[in-house]
Protein backbone atom coordinates (compact mmCIF):
# COMPACT_ATOMS: atom_id res chain seq x y z
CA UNK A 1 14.89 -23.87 127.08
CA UNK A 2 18.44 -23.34 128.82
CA UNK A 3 17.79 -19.93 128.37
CA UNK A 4 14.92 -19.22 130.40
CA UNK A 5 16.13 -21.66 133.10
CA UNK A 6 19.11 -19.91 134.16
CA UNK A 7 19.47 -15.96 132.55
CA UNK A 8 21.51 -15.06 136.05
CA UNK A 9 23.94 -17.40 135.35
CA UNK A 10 24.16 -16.90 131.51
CA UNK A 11 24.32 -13.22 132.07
CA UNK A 12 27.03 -13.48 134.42
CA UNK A 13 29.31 -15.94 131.54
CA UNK A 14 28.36 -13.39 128.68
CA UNK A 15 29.50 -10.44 130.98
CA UNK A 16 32.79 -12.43 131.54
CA UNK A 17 33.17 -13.24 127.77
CA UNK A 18 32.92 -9.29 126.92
CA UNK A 19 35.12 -8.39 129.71
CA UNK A 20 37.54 -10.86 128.17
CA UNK A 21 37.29 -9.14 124.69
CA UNK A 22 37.38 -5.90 126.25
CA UNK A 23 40.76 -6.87 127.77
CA UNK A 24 42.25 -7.76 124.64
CA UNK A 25 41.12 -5.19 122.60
CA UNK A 26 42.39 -2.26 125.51
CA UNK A 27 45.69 -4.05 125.51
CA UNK A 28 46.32 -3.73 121.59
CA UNK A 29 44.99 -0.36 121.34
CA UNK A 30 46.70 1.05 124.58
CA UNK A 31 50.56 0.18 122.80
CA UNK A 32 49.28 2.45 120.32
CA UNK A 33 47.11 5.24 121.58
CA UNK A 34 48.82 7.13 124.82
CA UNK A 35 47.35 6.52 128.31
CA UNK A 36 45.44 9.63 128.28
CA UNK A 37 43.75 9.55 124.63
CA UNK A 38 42.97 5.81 125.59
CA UNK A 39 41.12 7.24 129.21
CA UNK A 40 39.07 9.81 127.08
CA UNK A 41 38.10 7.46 124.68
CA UNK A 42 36.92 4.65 126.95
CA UNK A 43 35.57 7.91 129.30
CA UNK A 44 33.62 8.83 125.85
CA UNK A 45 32.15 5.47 124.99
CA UNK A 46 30.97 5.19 128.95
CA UNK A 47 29.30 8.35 128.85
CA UNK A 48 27.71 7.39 125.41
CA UNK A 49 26.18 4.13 126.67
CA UNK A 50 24.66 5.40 129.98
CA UNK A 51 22.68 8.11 128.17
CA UNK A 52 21.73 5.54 125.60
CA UNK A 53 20.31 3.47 128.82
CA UNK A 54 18.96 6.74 130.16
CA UNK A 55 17.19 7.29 127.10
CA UNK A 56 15.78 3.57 126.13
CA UNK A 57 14.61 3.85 130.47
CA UNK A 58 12.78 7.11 130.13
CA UNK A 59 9.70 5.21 129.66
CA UNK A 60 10.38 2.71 132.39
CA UNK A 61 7.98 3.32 135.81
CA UNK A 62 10.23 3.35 138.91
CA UNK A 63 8.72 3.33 142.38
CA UNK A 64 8.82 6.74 144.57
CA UNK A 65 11.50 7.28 146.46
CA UNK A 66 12.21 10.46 148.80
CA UNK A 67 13.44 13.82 146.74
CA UNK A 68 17.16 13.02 146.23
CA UNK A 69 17.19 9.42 145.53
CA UNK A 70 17.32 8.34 142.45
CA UNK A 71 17.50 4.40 142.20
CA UNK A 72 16.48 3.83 138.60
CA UNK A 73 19.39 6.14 137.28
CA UNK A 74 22.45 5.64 139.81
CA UNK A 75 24.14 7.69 136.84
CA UNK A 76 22.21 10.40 137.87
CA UNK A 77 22.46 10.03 141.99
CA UNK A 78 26.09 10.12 141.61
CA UNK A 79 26.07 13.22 139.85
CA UNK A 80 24.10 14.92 142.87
């Protein structure tokens, strides 16, 4: 199956195709919303998605790294 032959690839095209949507949708919303609400809205939905990635990772086993590093949540290490 195509699928299972080239997932980097497809990945990368579905990644463009939501970035595309995003675009769209950002520049019918922002002649509506001001700048700012539009920032703490998208600011809102970010924060929303990485602890919903947090939370479906918790079970996930990531190798040891030295106290600090944090490779499995770069959410997380940036916050340090």
């Amino acid at each position: 199956m195509i699928f299972t032959q080239f997932p980097g690839e497809i990945s990368a095209l579905v990644a463009a195709l939501f970035w595309a949507i995003a675009s769209v949708i950002y520049a019918n919303v922002g002649t509506q919303i001001p700048p700012l609400g539009l920032n703490l809205i998208k600011g809102g939905i970010a924060i929303g998605l990485l602890l919903l990635t947090i939370t479906l990772q918790s079970g996930v086993n990531c190798p040891n790294f030295p106290p600090g590093y944090s490779a499995c949540f770069p959410s997380v290490a940036s916050s340090v």
